[in-house]
C-alpha atoms as a PDB file:
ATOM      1  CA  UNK A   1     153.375  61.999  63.845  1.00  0.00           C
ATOM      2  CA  UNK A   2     151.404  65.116  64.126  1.00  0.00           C
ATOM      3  CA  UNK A   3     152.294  68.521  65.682  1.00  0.00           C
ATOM      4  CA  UNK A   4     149.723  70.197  67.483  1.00  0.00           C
ATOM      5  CA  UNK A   5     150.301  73.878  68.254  1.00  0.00           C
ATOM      6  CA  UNK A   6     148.080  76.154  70.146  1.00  0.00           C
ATOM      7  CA  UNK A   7     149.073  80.084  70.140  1.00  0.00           C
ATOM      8  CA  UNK A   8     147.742  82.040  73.189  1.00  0.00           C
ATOM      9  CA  UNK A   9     148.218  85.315  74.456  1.00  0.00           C
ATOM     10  CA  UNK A  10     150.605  84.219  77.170  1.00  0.00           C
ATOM     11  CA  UNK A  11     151.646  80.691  76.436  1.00  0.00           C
ATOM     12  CA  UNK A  12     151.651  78.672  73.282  1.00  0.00           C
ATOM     13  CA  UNK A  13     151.726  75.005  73.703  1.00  0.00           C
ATOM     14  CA  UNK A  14     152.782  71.936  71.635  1.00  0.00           C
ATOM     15  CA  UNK A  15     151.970  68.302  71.367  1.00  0.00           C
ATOM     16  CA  UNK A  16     153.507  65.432  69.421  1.00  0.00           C
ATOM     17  CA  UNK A  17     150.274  62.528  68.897  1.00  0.00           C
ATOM     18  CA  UNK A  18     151.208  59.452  67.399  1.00  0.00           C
ATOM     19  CA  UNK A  19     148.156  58.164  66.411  1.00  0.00           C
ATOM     20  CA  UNK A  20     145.436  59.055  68.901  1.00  0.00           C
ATOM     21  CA  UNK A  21     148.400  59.061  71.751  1.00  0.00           C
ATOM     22  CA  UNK A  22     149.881  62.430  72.879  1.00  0.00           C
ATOM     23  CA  UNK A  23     153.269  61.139  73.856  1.00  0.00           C
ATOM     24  CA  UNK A  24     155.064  64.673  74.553  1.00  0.00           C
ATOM     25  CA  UNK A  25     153.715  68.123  75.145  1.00  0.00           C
ATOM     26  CA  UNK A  26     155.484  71.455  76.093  1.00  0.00           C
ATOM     27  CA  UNK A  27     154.613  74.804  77.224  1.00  0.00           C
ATOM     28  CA  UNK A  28     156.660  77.801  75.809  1.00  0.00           C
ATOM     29  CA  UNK A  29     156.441  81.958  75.798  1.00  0.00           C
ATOM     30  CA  UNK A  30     154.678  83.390  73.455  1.00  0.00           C
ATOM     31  CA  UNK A  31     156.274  86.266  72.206  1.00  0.00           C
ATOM     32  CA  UNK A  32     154.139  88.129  68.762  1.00  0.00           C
ATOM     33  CA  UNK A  33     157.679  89.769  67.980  1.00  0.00           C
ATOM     34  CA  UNK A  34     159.352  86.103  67.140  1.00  0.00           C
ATOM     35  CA  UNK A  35     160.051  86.136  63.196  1.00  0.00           C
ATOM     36  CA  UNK A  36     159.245  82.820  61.090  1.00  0.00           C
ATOM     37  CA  UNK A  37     162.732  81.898  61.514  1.00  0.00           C
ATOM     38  CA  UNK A  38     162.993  82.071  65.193  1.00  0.00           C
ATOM     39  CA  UNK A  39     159.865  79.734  65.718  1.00  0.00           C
ATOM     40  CA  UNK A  40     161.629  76.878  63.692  1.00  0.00           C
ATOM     41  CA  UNK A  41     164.560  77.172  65.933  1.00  0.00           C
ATOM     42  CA  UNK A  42     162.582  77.265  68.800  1.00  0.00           C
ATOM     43  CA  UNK A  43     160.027  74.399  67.484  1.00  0.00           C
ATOM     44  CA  UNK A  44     162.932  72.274  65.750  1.00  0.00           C
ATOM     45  CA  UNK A  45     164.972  72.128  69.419  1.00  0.00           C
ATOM     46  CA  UNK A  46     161.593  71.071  70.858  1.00  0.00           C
ATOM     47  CA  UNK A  47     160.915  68.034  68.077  1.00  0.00           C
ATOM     48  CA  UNK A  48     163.700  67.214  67.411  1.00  0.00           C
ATOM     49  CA  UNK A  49     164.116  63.166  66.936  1.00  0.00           C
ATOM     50  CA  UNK A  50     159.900  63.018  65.984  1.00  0.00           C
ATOM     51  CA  UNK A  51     159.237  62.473  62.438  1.00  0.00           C
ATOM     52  CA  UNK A  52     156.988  65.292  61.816  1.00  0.00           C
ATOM     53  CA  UNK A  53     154.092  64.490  59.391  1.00  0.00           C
ATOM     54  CA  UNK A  54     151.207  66.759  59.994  1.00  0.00           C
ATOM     55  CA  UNK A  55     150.627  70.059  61.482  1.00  0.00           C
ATOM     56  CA  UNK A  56     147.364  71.675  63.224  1.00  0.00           C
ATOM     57  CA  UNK A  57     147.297  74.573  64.366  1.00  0.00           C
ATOM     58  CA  UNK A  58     145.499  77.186  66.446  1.00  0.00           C
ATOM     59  CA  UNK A  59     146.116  80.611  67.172  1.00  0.00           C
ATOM     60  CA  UNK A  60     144.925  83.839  69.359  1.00  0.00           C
ATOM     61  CA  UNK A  61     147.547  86.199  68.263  1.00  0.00           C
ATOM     62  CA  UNK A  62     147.249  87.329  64.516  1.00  0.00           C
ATOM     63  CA  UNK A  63     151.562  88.616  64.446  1.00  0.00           C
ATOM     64  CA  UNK A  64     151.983  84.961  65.495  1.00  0.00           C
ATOM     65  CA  UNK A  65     149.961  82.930  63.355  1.00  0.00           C
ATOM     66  CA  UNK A  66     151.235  85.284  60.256  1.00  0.00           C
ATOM     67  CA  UNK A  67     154.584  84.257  61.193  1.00  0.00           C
ATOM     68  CA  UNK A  68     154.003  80.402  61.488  1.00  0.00           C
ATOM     69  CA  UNK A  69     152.417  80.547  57.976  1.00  0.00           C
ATOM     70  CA  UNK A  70     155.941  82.071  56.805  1.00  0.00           C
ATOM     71  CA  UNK A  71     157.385  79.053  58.663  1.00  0.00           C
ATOM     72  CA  UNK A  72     155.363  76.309  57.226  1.00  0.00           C
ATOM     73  CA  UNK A  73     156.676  77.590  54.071  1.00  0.00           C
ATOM     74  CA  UNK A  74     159.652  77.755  54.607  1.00  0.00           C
ATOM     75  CA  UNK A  75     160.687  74.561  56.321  1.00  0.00           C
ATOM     76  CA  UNK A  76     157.110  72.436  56.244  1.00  0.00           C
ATOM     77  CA  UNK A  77     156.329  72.840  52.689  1.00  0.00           C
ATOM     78  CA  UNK A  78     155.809  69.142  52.288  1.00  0.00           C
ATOM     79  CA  UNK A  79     153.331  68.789  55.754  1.00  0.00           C
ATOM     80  CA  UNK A  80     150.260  68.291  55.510  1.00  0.00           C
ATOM     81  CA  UNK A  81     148.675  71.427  57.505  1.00  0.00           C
ATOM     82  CA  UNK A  82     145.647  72.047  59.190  1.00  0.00           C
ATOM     83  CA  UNK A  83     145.563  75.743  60.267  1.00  0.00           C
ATOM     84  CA  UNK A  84     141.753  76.602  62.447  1.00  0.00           C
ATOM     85  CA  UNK A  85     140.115  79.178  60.254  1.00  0.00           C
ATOM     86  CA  UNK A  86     136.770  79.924  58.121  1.00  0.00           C
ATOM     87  CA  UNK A  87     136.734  77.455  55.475  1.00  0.00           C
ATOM     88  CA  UNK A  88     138.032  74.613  58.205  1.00  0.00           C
ATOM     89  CA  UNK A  89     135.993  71.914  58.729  1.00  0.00           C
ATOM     90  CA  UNK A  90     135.574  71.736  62.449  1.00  0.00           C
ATOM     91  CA  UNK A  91     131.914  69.892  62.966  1.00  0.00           C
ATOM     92  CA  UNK A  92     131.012  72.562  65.680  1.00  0.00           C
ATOM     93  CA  UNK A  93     127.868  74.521  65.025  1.00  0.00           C
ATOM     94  CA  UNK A  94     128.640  78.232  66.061  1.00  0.00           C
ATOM     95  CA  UNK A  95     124.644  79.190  67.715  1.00  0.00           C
ATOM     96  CA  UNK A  96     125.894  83.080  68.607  1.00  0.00           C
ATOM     97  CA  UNK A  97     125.329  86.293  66.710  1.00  0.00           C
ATOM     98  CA  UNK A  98     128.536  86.626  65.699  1.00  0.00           C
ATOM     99  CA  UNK A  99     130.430  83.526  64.537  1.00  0.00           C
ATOM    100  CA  UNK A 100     133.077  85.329  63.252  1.00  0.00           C
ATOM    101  CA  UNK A 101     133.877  86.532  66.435  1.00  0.00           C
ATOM    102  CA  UNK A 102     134.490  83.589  68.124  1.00  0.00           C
ATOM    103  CA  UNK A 103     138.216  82.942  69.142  1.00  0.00           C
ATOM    104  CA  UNK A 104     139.837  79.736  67.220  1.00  0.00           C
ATOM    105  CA  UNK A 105     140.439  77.612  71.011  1.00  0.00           C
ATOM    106  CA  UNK A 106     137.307  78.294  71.839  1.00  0.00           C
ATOM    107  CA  UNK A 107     135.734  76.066  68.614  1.00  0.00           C
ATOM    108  CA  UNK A 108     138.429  73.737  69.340  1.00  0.00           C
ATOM    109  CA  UNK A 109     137.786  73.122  73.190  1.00  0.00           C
ATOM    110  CA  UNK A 110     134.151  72.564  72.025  1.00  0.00           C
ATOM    111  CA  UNK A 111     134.979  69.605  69.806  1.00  0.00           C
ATOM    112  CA  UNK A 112     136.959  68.118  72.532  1.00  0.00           C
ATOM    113  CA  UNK A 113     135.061  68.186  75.378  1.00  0.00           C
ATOM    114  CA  UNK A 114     131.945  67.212  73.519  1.00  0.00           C
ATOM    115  CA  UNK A 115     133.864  64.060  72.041  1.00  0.00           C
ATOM    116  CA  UNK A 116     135.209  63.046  75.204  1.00  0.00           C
ATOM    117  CA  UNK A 117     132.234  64.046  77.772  1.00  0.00           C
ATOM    118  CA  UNK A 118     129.560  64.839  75.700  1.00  0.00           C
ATOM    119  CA  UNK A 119     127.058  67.658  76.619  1.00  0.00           C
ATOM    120  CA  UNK A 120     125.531  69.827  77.429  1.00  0.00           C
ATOM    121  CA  UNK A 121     129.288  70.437  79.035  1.00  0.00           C
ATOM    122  CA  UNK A 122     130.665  73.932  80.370  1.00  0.00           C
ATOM    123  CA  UNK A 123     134.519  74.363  79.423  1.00  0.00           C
ATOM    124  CA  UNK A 124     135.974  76.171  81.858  1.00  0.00           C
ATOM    125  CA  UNK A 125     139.425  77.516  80.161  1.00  0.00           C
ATOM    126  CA  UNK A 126     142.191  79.567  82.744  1.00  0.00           C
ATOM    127  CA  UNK A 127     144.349  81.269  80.673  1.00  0.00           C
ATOM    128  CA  UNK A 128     145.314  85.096  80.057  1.00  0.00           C
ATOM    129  CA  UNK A 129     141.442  85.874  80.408  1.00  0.00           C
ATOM    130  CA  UNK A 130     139.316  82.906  81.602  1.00  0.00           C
ATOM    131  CA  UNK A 131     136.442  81.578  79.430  1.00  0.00           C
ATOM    132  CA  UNK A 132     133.588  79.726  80.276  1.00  0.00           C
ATOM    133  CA  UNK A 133     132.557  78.034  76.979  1.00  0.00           C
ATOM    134  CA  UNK A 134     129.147  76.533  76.620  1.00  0.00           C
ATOM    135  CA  UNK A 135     128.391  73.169  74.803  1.00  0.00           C
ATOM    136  CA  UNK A 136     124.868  71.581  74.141  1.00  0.00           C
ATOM    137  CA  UNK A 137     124.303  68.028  74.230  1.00  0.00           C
ATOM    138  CA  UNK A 138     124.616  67.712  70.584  1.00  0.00           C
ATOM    139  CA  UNK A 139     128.120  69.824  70.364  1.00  0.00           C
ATOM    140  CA  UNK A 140     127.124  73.074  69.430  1.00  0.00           C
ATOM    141  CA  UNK A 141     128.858  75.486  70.664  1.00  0.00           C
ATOM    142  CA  UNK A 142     126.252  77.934  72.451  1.00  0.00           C
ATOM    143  CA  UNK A 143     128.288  81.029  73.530  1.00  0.00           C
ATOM    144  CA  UNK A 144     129.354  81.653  77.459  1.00  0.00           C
ATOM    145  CA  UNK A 145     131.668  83.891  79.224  1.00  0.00           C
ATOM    146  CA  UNK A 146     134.787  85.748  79.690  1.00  0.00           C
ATOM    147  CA  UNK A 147     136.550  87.385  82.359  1.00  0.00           C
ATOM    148  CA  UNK A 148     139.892  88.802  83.050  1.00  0.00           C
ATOM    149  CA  UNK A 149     141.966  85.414  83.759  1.00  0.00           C
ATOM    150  CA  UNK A 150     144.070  85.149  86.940  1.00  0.00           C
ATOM    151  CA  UNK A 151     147.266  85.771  86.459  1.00  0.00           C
ATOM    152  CA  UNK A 152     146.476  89.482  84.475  1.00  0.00           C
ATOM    153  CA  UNK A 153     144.145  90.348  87.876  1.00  0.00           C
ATOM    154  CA  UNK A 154     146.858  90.149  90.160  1.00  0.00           C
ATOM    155  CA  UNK A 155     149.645  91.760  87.636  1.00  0.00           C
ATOM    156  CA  UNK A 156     146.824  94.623  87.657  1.00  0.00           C
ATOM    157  CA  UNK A 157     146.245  94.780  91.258  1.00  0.00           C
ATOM    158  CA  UNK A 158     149.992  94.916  91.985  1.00  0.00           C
ATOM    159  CA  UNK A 159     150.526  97.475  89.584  1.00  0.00           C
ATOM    160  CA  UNK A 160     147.666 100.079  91.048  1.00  0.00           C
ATOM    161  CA  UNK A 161     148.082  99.706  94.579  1.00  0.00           C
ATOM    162  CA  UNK A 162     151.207 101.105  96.274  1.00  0.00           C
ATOM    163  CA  UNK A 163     151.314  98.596  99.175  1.00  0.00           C
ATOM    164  CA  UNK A 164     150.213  95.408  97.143  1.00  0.00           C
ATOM    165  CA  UNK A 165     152.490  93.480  95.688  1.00  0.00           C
ATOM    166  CA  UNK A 166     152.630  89.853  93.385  1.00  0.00           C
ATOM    167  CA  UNK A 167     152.608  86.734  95.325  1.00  0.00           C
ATOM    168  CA  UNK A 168     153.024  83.361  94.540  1.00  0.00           C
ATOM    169  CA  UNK A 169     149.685  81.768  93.522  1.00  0.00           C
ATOM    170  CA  UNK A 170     149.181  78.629  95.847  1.00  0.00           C
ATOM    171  CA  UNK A 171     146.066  78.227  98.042  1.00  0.00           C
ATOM    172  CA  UNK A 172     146.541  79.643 101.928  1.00  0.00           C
ATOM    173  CA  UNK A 173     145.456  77.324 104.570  1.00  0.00           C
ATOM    174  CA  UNK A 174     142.766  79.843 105.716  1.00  0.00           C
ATOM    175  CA  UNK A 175     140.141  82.104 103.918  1.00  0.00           C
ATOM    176  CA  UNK A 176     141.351  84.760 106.582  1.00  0.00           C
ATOM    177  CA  UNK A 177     144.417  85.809 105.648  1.00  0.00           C
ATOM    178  CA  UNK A 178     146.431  86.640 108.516  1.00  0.00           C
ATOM    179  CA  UNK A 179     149.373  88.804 106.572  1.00  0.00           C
ATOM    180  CA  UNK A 180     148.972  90.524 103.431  1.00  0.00           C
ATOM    181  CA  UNK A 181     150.838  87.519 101.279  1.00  0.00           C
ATOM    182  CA  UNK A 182     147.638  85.361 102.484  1.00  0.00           C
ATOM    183  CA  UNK A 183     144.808  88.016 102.323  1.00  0.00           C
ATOM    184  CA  UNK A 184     146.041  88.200  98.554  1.00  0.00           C
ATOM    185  CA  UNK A 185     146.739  84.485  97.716  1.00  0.00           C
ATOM    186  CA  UNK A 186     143.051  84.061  99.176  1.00  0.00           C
ATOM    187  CA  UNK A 187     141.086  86.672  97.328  1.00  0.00           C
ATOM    188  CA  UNK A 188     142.655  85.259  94.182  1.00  0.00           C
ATOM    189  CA  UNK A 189     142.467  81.560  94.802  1.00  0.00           C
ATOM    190  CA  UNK A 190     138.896  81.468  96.459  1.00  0.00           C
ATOM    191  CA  UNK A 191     137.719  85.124  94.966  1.00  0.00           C
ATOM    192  CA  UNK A 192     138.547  83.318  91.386  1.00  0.00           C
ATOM    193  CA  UNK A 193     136.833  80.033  92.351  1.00  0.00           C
ATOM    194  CA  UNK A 194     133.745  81.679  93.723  1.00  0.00           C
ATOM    195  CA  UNK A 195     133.523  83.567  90.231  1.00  0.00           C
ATOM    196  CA  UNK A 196     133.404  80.640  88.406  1.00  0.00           C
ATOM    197  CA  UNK A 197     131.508  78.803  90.927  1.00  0.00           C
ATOM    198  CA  UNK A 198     128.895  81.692  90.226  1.00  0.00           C
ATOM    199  CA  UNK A 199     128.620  81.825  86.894  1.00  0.00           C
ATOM    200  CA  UNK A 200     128.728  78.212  86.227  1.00  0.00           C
ATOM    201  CA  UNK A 201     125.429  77.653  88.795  1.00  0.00           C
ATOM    202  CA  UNK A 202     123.829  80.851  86.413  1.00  0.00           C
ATOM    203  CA  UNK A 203     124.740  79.439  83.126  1.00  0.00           C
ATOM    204  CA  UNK A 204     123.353  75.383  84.572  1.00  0.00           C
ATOM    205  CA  UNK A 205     120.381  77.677  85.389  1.00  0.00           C
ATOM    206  CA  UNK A 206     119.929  79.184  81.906  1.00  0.00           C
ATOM    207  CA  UNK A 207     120.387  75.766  80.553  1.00  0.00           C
ATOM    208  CA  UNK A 208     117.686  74.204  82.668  1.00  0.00           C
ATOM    209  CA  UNK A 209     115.548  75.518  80.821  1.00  0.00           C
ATOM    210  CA  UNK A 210     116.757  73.646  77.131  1.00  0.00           C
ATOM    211  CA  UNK A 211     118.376  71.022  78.369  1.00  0.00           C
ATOM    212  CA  UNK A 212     118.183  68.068  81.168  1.00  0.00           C
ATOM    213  CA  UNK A 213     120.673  67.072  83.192  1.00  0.00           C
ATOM    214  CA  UNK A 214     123.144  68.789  85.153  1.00  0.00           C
ATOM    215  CA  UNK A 215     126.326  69.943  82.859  1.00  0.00           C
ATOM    216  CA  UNK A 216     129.799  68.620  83.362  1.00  0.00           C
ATOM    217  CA  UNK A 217     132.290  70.758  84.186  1.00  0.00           C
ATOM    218  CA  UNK A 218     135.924  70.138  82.496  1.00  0.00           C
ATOM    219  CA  UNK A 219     138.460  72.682  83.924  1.00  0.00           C
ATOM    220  CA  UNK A 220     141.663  73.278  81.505  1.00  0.00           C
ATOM    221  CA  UNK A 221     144.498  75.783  80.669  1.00  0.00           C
ATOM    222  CA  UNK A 222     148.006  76.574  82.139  1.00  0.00           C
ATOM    223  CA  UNK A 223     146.009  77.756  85.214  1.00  0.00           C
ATOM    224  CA  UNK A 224     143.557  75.074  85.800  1.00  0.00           C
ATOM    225  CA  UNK A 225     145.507  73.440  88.655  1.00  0.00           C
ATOM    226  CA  UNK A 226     144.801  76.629  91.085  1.00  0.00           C
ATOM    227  CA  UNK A 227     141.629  76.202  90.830  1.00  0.00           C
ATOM    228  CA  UNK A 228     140.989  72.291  90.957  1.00  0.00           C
ATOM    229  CA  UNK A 229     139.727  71.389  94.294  1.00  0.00           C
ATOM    230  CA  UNK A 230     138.804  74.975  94.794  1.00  0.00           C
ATOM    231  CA  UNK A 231     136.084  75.300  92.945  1.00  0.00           C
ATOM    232  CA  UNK A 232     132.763  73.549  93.706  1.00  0.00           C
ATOM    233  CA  UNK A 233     131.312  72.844  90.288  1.00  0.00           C
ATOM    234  CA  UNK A 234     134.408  71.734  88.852  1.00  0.00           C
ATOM    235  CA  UNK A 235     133.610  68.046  87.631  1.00  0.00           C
ATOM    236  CA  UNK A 236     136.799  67.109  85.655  1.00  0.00           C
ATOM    237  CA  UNK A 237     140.055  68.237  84.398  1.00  0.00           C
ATOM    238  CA  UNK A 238     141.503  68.209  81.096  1.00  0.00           C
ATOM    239  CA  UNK A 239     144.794  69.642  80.581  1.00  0.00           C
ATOM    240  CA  UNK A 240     145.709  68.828  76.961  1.00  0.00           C
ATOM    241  CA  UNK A 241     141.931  69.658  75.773  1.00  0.00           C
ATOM    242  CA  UNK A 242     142.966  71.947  72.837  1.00  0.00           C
ATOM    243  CA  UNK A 243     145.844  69.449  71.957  1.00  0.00           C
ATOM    244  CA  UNK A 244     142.871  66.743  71.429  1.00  0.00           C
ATOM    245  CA  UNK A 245     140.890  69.135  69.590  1.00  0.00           C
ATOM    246  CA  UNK A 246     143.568  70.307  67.321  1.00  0.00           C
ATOM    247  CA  UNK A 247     144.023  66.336  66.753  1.00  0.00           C
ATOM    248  CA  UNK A 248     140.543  65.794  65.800  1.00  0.00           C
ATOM    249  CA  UNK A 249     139.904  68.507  63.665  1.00  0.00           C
ATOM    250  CA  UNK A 250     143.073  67.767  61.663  1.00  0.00           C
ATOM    251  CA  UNK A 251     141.691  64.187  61.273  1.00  0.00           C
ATOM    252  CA  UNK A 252     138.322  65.838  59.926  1.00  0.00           C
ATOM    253  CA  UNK A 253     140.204  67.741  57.501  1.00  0.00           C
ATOM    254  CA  UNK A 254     142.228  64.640  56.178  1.00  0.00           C
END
């Protein structure tokens, strides 16, 4: 069985695939303090009772990823491992100025969506910041956009004005909020979804003008749900896309 495991700023989360099947996934903390030996403990509680036979692995936060290296050589010696990097097979052409640049989950989303929708495609990725991830028809990754992601917004907002405070992000029943709870949960919810609404219409414009067709839309990340029937352009959603692409990359690199 293979162990997927995708490091982000806020969340890291794992998948067990047997075969082309993702039969269990979780969704745990990241913390870049955790030492080699706490991830095991963490990750051996987690798959525990799977016969581990293959890692891949992604990662946004360099303390982390040094750390899981430490642990894959200390207790997954005999793995095979598949760790996204330069010098990794992935299949995605990188068209932007700076490949280097480009965040490991971002190449990884790429492959997926283009294998399972095809292109061109927008990813459309709410996490810590939230990236809009641009994918021709023939999967090469073309660039796109990032903006401060949801969650980091309102932590920000709460933190700067006196008589704001966090709420609970679910969508109101109105646009006008009639207490401050509502005026809040509805700039977020709808002032988020109009964002990507925006730039999704600018980037299908920009895209027009290479491309035919319309591109689809696939919404994932730990904050995807908000924004699914929110958001107008959002075609499909994908919550395990990076778990996929972490699969199919460590197949490529077999």
């Amino acid at each position: 069985m293979l162990l997927t495991i995708d490091v982000g700023n806020t969340n890291t989360v794992l998948g067990i695939f047997d075969g082309e099947d993702l039969i269990r996934s979780w969704r745990v903390k990241t913390d870049p303090r955790s030492t080699a030996d706490e991830l095991w403990l963490q990750f051996r509680s987690l798959v525990e009772g799977y016969s581990v036979t293959g890692l891949s692995i992604c990662s946004t936060v360099p303390a982390v990823l040094r750390e899981l290296r430490s642990m894959i050589g200390d207790y997954f010696a005999d793995v095979r491992t598949t760790i996204v990097e330069p010098g990794i097979k992935t299949g995605v052409p990188l068209l932007v100025d700076n490949p280097k640049e480009i965040g490991a989950d971002r190449i990884v989303n790429t492959l997926a969506v283009h294998t399972l929708f095809g292109g061109p495609a927008i990813v459309v990725d709410f996490g810590t910041s939230t990236n809009l991830d641009v994918v021709s028809p023939k999967g090469e990754f073309l660039g796109g956009a990032l903006a401060p992601g949801i969650e980091i917004s309102v932590d920000a907002l709460a933190a700067r004005a006196a008589q704001l405070r966090k709420v609970e992000l679910v969508r109101p029943k109105n646009v006008i909020g009639k207490n401050t709870v509502e005026a809040l949960q509805s700039g977020t919810i709808f002032g988020f979804a109009g964002q990507v609404d925006g730039l999704v219409d600018r980037i299908t414009a920009e895209l027009a003008e290479s491309y035919s067709g319309r591109p689809k839309v696939i919404a994932t990340g730990g904050l995807a749900p908000l924004m699914i029937g929110v958001s107008e352009t959002i075609t499909d959603h994908e919550p395990d896309l990076t778990l996929i692409g972490l699969r199919l990359i460590h197949e490529r690199n077999a």
